[in-house]
PDB file of N, CA and C in Angstrom:
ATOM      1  N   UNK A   1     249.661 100.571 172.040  1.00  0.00           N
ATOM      2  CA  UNK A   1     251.007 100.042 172.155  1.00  0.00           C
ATOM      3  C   UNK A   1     251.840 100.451 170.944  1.00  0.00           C
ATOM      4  N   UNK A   2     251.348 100.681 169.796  1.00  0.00           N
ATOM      5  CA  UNK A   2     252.241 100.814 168.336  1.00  0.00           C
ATOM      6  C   UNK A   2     252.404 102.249 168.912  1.00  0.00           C
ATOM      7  N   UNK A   3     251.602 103.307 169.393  1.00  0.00           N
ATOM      8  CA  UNK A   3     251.903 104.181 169.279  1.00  0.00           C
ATOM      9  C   UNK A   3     253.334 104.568 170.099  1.00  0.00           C
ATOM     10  N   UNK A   4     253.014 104.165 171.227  1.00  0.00           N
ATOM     11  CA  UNK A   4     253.972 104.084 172.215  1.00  0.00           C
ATOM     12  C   UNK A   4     255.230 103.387 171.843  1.00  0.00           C
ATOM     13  N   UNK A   5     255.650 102.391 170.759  1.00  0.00           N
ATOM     14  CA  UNK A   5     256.240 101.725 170.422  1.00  0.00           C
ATOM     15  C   UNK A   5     256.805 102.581 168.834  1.00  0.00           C
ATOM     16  N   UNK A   6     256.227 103.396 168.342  1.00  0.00           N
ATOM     17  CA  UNK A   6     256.633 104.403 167.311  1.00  0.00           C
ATOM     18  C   UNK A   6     257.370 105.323 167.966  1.00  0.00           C
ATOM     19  N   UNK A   7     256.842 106.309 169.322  1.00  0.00           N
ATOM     20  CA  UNK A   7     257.327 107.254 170.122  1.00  0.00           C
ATOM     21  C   UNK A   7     258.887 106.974 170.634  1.00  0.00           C
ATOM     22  N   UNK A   8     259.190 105.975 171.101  1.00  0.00           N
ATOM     23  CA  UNK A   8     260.030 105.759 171.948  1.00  0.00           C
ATOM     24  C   UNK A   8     261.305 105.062 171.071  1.00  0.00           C
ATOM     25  N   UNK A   9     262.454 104.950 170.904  1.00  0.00           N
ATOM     26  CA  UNK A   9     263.402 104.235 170.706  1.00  0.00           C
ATOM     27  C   UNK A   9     264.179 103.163 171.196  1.00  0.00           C
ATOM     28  N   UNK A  10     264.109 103.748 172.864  1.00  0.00           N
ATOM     29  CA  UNK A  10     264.226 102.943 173.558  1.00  0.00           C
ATOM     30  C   UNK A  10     263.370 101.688 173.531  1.00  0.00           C
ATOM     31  N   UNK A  11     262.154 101.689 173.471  1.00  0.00           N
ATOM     32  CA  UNK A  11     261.189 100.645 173.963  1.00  0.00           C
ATOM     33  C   UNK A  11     261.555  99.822 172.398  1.00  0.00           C
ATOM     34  N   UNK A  12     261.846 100.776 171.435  1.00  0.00           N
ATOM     35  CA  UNK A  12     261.810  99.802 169.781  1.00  0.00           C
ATOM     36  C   UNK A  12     263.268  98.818 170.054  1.00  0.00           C
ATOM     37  N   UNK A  13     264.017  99.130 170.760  1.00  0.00           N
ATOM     38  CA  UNK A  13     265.535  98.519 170.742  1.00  0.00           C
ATOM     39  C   UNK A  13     265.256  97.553 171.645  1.00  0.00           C
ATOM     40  N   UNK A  14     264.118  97.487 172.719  1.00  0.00           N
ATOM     41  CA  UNK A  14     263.633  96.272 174.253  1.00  0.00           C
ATOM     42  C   UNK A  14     263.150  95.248 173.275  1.00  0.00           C
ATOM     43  N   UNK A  15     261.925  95.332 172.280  1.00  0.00           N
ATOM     44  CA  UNK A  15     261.178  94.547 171.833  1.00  0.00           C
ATOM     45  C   UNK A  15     261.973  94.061 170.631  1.00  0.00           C
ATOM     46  N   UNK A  16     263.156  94.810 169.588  1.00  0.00           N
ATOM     47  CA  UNK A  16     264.077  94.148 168.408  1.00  0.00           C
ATOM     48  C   UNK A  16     264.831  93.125 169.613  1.00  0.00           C
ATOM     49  N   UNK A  17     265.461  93.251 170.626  1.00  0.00           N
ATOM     50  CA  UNK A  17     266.203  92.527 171.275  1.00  0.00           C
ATOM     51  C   UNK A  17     265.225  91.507 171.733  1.00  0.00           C
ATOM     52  N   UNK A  18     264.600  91.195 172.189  1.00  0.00           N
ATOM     53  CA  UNK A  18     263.370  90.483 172.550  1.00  0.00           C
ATOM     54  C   UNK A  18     263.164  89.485 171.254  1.00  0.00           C
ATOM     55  N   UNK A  19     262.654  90.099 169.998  1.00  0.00           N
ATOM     56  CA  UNK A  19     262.502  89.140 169.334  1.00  0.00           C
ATOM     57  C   UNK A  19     263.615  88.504 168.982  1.00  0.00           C
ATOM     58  N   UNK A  20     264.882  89.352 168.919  1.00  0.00           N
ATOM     59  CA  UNK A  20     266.000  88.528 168.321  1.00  0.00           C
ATOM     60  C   UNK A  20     266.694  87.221 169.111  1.00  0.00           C
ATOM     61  N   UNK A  21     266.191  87.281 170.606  1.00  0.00           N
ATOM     62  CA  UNK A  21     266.340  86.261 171.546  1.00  0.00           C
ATOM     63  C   UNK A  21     265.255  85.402 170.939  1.00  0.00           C
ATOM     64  N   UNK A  22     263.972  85.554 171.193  1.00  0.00           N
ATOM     65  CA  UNK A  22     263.169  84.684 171.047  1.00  0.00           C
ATOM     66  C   UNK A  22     263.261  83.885 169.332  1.00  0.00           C
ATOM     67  N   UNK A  23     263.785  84.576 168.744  1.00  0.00           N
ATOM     68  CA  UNK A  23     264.365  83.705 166.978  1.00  0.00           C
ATOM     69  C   UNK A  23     265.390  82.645 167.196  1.00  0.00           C
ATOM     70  N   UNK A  24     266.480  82.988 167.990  1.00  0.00           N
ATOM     71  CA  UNK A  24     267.335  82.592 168.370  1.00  0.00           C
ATOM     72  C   UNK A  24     267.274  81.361 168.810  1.00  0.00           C
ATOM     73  N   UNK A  25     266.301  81.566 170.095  1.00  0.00           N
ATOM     74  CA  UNK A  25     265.980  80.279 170.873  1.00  0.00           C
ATOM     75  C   UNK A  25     265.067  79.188 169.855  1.00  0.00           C
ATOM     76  N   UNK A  26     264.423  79.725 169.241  1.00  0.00           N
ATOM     77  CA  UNK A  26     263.390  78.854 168.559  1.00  0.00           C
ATOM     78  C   UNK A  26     264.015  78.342 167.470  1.00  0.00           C
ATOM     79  N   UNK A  27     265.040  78.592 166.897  1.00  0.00           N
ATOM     80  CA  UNK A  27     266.256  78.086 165.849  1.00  0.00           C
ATOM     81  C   UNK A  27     266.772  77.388 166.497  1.00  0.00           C
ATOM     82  N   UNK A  28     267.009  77.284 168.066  1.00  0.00           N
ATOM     83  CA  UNK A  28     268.357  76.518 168.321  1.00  0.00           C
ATOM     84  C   UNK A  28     267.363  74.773 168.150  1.00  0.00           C
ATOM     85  N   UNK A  29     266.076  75.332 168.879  1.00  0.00           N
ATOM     86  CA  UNK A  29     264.955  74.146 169.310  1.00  0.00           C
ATOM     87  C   UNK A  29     264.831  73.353 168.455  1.00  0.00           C
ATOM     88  N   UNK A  30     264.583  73.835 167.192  1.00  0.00           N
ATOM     89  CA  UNK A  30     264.486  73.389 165.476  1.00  0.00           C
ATOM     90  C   UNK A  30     265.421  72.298 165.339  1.00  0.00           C
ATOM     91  N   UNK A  31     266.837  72.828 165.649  1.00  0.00           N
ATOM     92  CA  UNK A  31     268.005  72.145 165.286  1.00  0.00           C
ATOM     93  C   UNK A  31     267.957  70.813 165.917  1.00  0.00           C
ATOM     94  N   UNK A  32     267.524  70.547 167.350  1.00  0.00           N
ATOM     95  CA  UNK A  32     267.977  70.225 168.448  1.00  0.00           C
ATOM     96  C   UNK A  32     266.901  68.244 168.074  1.00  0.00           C
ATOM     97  N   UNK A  33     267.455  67.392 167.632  1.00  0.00           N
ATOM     98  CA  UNK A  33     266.662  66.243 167.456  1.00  0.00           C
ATOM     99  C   UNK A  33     266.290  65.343 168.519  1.00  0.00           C
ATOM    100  N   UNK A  34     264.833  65.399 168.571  1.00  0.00           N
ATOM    101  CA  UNK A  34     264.467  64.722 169.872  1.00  0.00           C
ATOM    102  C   UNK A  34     264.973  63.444 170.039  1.00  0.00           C
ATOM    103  N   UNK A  35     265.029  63.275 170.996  1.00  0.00           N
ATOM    104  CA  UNK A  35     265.149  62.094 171.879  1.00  0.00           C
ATOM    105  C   UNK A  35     264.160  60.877 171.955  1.00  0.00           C
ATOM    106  N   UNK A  36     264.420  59.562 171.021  1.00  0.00           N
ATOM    107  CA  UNK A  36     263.645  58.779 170.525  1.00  0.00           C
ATOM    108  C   UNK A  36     263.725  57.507 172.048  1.00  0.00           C
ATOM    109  N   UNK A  37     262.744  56.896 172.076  1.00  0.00           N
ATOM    110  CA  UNK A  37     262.710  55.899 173.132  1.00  0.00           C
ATOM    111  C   UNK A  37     263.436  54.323 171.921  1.00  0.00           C
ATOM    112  N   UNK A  38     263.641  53.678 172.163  1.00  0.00           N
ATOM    113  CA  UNK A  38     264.678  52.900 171.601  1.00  0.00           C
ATOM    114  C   UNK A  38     263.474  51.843 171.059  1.00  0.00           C
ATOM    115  N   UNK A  39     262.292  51.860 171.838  1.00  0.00           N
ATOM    116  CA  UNK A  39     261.107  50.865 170.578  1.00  0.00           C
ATOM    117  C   UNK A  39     260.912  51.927 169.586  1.00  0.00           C
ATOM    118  N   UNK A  40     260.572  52.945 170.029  1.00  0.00           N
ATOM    119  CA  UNK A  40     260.214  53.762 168.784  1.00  0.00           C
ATOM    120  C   UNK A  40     261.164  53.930 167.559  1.00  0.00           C
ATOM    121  N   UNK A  41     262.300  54.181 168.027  1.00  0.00           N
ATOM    122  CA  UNK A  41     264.073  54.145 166.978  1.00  0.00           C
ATOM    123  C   UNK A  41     263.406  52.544 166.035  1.00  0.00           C
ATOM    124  N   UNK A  42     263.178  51.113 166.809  1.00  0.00           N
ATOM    125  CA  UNK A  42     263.462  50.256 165.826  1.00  0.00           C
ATOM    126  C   UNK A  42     262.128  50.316 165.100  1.00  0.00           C
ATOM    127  N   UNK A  43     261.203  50.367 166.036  1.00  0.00           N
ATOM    128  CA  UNK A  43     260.090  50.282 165.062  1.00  0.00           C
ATOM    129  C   UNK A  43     259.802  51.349 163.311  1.00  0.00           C
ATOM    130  N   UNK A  44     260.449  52.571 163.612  1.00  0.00           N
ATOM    131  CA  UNK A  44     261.258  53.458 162.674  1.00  0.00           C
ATOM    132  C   UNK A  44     261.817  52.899 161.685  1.00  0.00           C
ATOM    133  N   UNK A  45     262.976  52.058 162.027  1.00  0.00           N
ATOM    134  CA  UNK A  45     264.048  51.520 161.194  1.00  0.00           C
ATOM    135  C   UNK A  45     263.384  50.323 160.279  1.00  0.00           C
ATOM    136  N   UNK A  46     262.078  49.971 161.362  1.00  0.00           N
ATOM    137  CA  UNK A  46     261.734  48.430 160.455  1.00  0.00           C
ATOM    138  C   UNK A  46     260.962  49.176 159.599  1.00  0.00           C
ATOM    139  N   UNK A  47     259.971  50.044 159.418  1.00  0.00           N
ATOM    140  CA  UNK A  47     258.899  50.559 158.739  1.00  0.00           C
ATOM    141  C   UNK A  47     259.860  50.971 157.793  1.00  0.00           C
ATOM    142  N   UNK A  48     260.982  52.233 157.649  1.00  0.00           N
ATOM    143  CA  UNK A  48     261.954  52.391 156.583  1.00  0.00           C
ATOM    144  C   UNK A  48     262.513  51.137 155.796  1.00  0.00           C
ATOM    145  N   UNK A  49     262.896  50.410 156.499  1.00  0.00           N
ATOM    146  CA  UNK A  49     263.650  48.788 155.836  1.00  0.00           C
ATOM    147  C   UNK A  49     262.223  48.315 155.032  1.00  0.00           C
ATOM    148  N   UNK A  50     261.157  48.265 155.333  1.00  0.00           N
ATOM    149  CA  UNK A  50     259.883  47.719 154.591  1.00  0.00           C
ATOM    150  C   UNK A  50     259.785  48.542 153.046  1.00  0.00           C
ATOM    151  N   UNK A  51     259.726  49.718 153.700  1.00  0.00           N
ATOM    152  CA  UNK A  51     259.645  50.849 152.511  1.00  0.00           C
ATOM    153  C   UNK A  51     260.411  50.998 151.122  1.00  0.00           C
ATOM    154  N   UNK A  52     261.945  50.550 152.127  1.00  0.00           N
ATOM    155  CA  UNK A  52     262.950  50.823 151.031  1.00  0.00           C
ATOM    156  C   UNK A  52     262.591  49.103 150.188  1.00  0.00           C
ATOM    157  N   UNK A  53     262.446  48.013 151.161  1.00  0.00           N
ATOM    158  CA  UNK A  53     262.556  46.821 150.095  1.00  0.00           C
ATOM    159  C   UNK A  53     261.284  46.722 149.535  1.00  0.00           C
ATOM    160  N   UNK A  54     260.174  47.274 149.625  1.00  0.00           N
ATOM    161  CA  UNK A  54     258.863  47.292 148.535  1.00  0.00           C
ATOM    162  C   UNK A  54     258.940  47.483 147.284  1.00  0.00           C
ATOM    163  N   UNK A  55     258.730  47.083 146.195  1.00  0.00           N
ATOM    164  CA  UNK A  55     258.731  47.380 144.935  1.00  0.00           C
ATOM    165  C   UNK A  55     257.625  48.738 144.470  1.00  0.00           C
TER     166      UNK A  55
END
């Protein structure tokens, strides 16, 4: 495959475009903050509130 992938230009410009989609998408995913179920959100908030008032 490298060789075939050295030979060709075409095929080097399929697979740069390819990864540059697949970076793309996986950056947007990164960004993207899941979606918490609303026990999980408070139970979150109480464990932080514990944390922050601990000495």
């Amino acid at each position: 495959m490298n060789e075939s992938l050295a030979q060709n230009p075409q095929l080097q410009a399929m697979v740069a475009e390819l990864e540059r989609v697949y970076d793309s998408e996986k950056k947007e995913s990164l960004e993207e903050k899941p979606e918490l179920s609303p026990e999980l959100e408070g139970f979150l908030k109480d464990v932080q509130t514990r944390l922050e008032d601990s000495p």
